[in-house]
Protein backbone atom coordinates (compact mmCIF):
# COMPACT_ATOMS: atom_id res chain seq x y z
CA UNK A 1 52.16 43.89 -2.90
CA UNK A 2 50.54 40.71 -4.73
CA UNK A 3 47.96 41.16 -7.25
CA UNK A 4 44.29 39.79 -6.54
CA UNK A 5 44.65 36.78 -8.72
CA UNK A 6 47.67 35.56 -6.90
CA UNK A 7 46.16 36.09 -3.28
CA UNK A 8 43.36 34.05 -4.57
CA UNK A 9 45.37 31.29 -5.79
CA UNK A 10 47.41 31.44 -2.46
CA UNK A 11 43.88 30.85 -0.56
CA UNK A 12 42.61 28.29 -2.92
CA UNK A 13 46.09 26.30 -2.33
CA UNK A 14 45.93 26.72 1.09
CA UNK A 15 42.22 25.74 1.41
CA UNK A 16 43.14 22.69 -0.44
CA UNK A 17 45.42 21.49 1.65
CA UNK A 18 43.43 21.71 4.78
CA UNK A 19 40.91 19.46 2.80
CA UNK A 20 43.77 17.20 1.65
CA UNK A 21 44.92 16.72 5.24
CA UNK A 22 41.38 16.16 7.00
CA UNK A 23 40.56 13.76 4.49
CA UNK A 24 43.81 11.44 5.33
CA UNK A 25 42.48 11.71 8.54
CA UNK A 26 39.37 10.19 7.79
CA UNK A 27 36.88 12.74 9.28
CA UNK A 28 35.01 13.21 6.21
CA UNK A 29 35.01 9.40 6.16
CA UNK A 30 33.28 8.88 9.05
CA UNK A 31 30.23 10.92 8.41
CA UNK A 32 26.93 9.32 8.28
CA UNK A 33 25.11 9.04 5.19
CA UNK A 34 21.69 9.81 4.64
CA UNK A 35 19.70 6.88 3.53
CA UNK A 36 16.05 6.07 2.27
CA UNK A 37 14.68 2.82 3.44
CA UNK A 38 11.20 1.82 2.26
CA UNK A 39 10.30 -1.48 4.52
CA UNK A 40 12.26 -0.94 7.63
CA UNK A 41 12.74 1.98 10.06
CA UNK A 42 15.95 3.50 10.10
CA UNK A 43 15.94 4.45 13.84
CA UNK A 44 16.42 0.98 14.73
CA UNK A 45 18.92 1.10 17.25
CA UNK A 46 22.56 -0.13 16.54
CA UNK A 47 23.15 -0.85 13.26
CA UNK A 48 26.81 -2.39 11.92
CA UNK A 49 27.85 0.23 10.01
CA UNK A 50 30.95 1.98 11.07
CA UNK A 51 31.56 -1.88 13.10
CA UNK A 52 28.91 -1.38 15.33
CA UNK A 53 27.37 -4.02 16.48
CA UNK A 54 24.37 -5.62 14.46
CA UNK A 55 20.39 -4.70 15.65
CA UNK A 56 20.05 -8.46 16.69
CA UNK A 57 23.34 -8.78 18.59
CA UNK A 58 22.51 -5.27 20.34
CA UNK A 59 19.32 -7.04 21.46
CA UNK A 60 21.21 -9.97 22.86
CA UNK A 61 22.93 -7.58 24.79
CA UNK A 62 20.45 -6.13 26.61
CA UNK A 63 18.05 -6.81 29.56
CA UNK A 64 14.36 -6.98 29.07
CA UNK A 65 12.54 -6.30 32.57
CA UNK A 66 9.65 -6.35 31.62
CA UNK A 67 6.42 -5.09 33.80
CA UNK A 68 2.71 -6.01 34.81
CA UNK A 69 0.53 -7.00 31.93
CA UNK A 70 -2.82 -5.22 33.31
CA UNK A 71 -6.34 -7.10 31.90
CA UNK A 72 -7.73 -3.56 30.43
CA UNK A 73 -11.41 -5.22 30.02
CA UNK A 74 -13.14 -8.54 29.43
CA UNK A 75 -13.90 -9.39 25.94
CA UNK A 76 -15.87 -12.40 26.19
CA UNK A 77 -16.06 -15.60 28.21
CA UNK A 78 -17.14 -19.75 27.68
CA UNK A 79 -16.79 -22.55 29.74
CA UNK A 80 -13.32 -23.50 27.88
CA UNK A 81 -11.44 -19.54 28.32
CA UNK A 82 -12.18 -16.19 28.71
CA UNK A 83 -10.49 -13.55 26.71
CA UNK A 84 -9.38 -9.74 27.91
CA UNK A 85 -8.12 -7.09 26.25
CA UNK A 86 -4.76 -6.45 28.45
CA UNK A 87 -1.88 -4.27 27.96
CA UNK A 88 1.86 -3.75 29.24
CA UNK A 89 5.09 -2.03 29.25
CA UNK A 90 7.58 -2.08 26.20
CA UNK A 91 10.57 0.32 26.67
CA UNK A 92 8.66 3.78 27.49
CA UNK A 93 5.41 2.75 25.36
CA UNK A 94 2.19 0.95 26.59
CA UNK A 95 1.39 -2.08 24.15
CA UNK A 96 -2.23 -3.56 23.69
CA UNK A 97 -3.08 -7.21 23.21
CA UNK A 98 -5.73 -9.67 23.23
CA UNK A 99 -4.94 -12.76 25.51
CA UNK A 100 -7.17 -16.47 26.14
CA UNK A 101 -6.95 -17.32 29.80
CA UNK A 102 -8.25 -21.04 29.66
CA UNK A 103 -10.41 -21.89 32.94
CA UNK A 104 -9.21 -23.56 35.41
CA UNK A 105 -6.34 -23.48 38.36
CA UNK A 106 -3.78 -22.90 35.94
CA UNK A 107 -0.20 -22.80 35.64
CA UNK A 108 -0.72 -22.94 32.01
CA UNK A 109 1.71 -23.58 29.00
CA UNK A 110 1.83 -20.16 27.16
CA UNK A 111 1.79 -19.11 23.29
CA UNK A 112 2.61 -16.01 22.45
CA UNK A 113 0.92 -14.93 19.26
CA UNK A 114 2.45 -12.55 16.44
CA UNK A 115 -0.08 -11.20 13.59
CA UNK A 116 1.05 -10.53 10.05
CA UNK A 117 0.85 -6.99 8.41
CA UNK A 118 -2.22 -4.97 8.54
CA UNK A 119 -2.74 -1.69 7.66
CA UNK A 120 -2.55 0.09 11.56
CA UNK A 121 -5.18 2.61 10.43
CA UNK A 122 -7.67 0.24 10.37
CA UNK A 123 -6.21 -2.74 13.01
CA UNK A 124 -7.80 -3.78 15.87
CA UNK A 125 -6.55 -6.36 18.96
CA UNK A 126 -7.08 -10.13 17.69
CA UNK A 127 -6.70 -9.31 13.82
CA UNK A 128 -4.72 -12.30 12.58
CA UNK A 129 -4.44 -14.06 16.01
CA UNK A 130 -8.12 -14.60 16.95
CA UNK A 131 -8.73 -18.04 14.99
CA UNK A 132 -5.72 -19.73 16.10
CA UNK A 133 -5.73 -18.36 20.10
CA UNK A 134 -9.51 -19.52 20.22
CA UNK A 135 -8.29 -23.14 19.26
CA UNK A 136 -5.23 -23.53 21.46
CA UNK A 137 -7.35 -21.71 24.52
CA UNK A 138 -9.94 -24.69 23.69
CA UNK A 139 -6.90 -27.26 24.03
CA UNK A 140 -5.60 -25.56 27.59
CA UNK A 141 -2.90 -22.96 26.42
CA UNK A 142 -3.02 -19.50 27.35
CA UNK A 143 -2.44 -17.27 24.54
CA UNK A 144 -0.98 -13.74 24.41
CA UNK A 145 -1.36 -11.80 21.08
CA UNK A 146 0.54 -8.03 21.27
CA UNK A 147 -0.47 -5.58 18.91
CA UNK A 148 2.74 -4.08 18.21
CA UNK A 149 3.95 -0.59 19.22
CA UNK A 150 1.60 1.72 16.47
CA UNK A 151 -1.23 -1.42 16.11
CA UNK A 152 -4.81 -0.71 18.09
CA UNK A 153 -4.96 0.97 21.27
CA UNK A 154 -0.92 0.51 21.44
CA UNK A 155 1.64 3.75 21.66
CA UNK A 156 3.85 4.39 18.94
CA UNK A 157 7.08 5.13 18.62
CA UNK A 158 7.34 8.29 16.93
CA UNK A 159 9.24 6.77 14.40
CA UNK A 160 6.52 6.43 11.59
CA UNK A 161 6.93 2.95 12.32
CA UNK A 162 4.89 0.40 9.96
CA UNK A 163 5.65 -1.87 7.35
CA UNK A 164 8.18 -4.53 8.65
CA UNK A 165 9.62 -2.78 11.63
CA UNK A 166 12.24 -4.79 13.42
CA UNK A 167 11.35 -2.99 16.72
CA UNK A 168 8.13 -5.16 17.13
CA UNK A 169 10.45 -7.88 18.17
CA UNK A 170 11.57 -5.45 21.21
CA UNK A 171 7.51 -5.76 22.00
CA UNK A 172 7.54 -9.33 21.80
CA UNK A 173 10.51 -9.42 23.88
CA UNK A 174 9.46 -7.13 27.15
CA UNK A 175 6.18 -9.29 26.28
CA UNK A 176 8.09 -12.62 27.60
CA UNK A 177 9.78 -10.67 30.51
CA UNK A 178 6.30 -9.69 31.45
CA UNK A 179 4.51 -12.82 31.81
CA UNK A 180 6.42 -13.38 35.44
CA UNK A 181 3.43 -10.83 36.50
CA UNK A 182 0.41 -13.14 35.32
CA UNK A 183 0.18 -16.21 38.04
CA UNK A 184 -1.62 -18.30 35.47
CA UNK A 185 1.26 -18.43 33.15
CA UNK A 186 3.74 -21.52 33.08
CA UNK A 187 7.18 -19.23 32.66
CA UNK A 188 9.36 -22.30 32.17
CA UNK A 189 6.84 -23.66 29.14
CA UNK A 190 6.26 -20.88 26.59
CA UNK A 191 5.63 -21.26 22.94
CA UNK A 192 5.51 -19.14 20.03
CA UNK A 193 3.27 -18.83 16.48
CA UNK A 194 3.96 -16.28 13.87
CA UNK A 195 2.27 -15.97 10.38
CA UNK A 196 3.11 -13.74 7.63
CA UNK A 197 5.12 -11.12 9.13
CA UNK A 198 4.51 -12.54 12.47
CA UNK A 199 7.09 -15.19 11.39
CA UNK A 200 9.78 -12.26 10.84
CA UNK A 201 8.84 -10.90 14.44
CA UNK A 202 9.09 -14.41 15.76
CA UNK A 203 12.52 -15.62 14.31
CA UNK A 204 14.46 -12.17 15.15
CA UNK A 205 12.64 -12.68 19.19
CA UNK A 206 14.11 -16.29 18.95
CA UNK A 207 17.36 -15.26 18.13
CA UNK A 208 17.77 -13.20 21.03
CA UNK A 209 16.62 -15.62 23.63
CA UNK A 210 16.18 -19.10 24.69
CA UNK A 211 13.40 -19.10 26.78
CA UNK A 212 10.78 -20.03 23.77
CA UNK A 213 10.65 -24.06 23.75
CA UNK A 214 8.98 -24.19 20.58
CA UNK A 215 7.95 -22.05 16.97
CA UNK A 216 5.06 -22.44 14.69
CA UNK A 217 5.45 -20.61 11.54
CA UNK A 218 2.67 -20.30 9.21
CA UNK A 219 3.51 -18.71 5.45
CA UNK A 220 6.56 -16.26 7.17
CA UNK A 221 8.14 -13.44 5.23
CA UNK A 222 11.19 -13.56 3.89
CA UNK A 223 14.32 -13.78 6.25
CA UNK A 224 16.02 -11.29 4.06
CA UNK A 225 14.77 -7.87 4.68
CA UNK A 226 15.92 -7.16 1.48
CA UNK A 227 13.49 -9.42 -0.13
CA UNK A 228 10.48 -7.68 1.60
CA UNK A 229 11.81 -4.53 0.83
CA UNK A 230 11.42 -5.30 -3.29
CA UNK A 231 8.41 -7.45 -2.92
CA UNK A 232 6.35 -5.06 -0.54
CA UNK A 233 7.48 -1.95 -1.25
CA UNK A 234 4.95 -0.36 -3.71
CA UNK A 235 2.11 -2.36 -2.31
CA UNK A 236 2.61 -1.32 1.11
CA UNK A 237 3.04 2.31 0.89
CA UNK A 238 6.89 2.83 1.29
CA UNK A 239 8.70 3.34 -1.73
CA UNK A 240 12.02 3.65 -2.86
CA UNK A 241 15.09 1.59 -2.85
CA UNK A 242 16.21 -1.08 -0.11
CA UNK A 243 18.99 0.35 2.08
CA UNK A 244 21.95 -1.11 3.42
CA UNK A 245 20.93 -1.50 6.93
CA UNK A 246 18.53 -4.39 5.26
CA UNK A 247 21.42 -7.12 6.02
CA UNK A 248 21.62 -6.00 9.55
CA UNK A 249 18.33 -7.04 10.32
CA UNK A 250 17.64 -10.00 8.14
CA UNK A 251 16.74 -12.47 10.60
CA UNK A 252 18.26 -15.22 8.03
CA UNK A 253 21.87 -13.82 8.96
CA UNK A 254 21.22 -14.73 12.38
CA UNK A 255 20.35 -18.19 12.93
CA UNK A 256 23.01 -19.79 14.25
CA UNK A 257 21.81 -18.28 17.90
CA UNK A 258 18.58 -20.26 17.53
CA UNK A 259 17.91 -22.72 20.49
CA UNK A 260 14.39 -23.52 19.54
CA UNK A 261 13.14 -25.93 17.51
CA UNK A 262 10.82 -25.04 14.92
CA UNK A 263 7.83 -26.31 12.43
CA UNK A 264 7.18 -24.37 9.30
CA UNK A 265 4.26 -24.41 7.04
CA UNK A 266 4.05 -23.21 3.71
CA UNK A 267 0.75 -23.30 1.19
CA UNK A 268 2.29 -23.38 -2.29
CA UNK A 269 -0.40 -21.74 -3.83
CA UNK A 270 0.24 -18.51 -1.54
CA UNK A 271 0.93 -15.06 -3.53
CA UNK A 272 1.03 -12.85 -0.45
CA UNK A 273 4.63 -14.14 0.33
CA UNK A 274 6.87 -16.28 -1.87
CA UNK A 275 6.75 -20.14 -1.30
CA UNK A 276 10.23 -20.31 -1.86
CA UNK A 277 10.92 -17.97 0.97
CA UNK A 278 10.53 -20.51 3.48
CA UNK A 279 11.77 -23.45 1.55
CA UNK A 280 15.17 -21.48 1.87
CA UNK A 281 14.48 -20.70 5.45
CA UNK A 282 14.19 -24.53 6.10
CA UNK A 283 17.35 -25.46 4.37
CA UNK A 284 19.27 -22.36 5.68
CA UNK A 285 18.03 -24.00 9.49
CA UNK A 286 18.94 -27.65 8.48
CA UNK A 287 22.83 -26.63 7.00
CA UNK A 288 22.85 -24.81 10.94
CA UNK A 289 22.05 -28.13 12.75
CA UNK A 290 18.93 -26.50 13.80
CA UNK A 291 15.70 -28.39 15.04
CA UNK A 292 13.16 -27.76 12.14
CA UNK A 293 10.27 -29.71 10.36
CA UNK A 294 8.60 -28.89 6.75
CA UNK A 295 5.34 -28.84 5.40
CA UNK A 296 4.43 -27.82 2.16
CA UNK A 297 0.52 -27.76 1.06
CA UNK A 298 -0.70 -28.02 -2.30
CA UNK A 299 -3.30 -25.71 -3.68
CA UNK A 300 -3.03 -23.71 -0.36
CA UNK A 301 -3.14 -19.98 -0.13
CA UNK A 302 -1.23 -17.75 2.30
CA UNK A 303 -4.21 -18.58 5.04
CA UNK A 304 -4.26 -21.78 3.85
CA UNK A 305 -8.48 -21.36 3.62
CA UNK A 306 -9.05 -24.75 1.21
CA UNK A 307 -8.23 -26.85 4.23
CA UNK A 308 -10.71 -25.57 6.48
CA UNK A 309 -7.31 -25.52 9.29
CA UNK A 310 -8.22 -29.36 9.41
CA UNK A 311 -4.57 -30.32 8.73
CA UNK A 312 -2.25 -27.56 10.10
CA UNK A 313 -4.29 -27.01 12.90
CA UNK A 314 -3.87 -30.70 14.43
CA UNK A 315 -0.02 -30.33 13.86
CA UNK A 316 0.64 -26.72 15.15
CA UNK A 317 -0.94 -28.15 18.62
CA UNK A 318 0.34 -32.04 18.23
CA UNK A 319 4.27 -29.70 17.62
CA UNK A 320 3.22 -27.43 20.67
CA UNK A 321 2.56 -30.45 22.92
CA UNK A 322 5.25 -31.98 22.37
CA UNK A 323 7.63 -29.84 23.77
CA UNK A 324 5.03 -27.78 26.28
CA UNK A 325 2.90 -30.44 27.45
């Protein structure tokens, strides 16, 4: 009869090579890790670890049906637009927004709208939209500005979703398959204007599809999620380190599917986002072949408030007319 000590060796060898033969198999391997990331929400969909596919290709992938965008309540009215609070379908939530209808028979060219960061507990519809929609209502475009899924009156997703999510873009994007339900709005002639993290928003929607003929960005984020992560993280409530999903949904990896041409501003006095942020989104566009113009303002802060929107203003509509007139 063995002794104890040699039964227990005999286990310990053969519980050693079990291990030794499910590792060559690679099940341990494949495991998911746990991972902490501070700017963007993990439950983001497909991902490319493991050789998934990436969160913007997964997009491009699917089909956004959109519904009926539903005018909730008037908000106020002139003899140039009237605006309404109005909501619609995105995925299984209900989204909130503030849209101009100009008057008139309409069709209208349409600009969708998409607001920088603000803290959701204290957001409401039209927070970092409302300046800009009431000018291009005044020069004929109806405007469209979603909340976001967690922003206003909108649903969230359950996710804790806030800081730079990468799911707002799915918003934006049943957003455009929506507008087929509003009569007044030119489908074949729709624009886009992001600032802040609005311009994130903006460049992932454009990479997923064609049908926006033209992009105004004013002071965007960073394309690399990874920069946000570091620059934001401790101001913005979500600390710890940047996790490797951040490359998957950098918008900057992505732009060779951009169709759209695009004019970015930058005020090179801004401290809410990096000027040099969007002087490497320009060249990263250029060495694509993309359409893109630069403008850089001296002195300017990241709502470029010394010019009085005297400047920018006149070239966000003359770059909107252009190709939606």
């Amino acid at each position: 009869m063995q002794s104890l000590p040699i039964k227990i060796l005999s286990i310990a060898t053969i519980l050693g090579l079990i291990i030794f033969l499910l590792w060559q198999s690679n099940i341990f391997k494949k495991l998911p890790l746990a991972q902490n990331n501070p700017e963007v929400n993990q439950n983001i969909g497909s991902t490319a670890e493991n050789g998934a596919e990436s969160f913007i290709e997964n997009l491009r992938k699917r089909e956004f049906k959109g519904g009926e965008i539903k005018i909730e309540e008037t908000i106020s009215s002139n003899n140039l637009y009237t605006s309404y609070l109005f909501s619609y379908p995105s995925d299984d939530l209900t989204i909130y927004g503030k849209m101009n209808i100009p008057a008139g028979v309409g069709p209208f060219s349409v600009i969708l709208l998409n607001h920088g960061y603000f803290n959701q507990s204290t957001y409401i519809s039209g927070n970092g939209t409302d300046g800009i929609a009431n000018i291009l209502a005044a020069n004929g475009y109806l405007t469209l500005a979603s909340d976001y899924r967690g922003f206003g009156k909108s649903e969230n997703d359950g996710l804790g979703s806030r800081g730079h999510n990468p799911n707002y873009a799915i918003d934006i994007l049943n957003l455009i398959a929506s507008l087929k339900s509003l009569p007044k709005a030119d489908q074949n002639k729709i624009g886009m204007w992001g600032h802040s993290m609005g311009g994130e928003v903006s460049l992932r929607t454009i990479e997923v599809t064609s049908r926006v003929k033209a992009l105004v960005l004013w002071a965007p984020t960073s394309g690399r999620s990874s920069d946000n992560a570091a620059f934001y993280g401790g101001r913005r409530g979500t600390p710890g380190p940047s996790s490797p999903n951040l490359e998957d949904v950098s918008p900057i990896n992505y732009l060779k599917y951009i169709t759209t041409p695009i004019s970015l501003h930058q005020g090179l006095a801004d401290t809410e986002v990096r000027p040099e942020w969007s002087k490497e989104l320009n060249e990263a566009l250029k060495r694509e072949g993309k359409s893109v113009e630069y403008f850089e303002y001296e002195d300017q802060d990241h709502n470029f408030r010394n010019l009085g929107w005297d400047v920018i203003s006149p070239r966000t509509i003359d770059f909107f007319d252009k190709y939606l007139r």
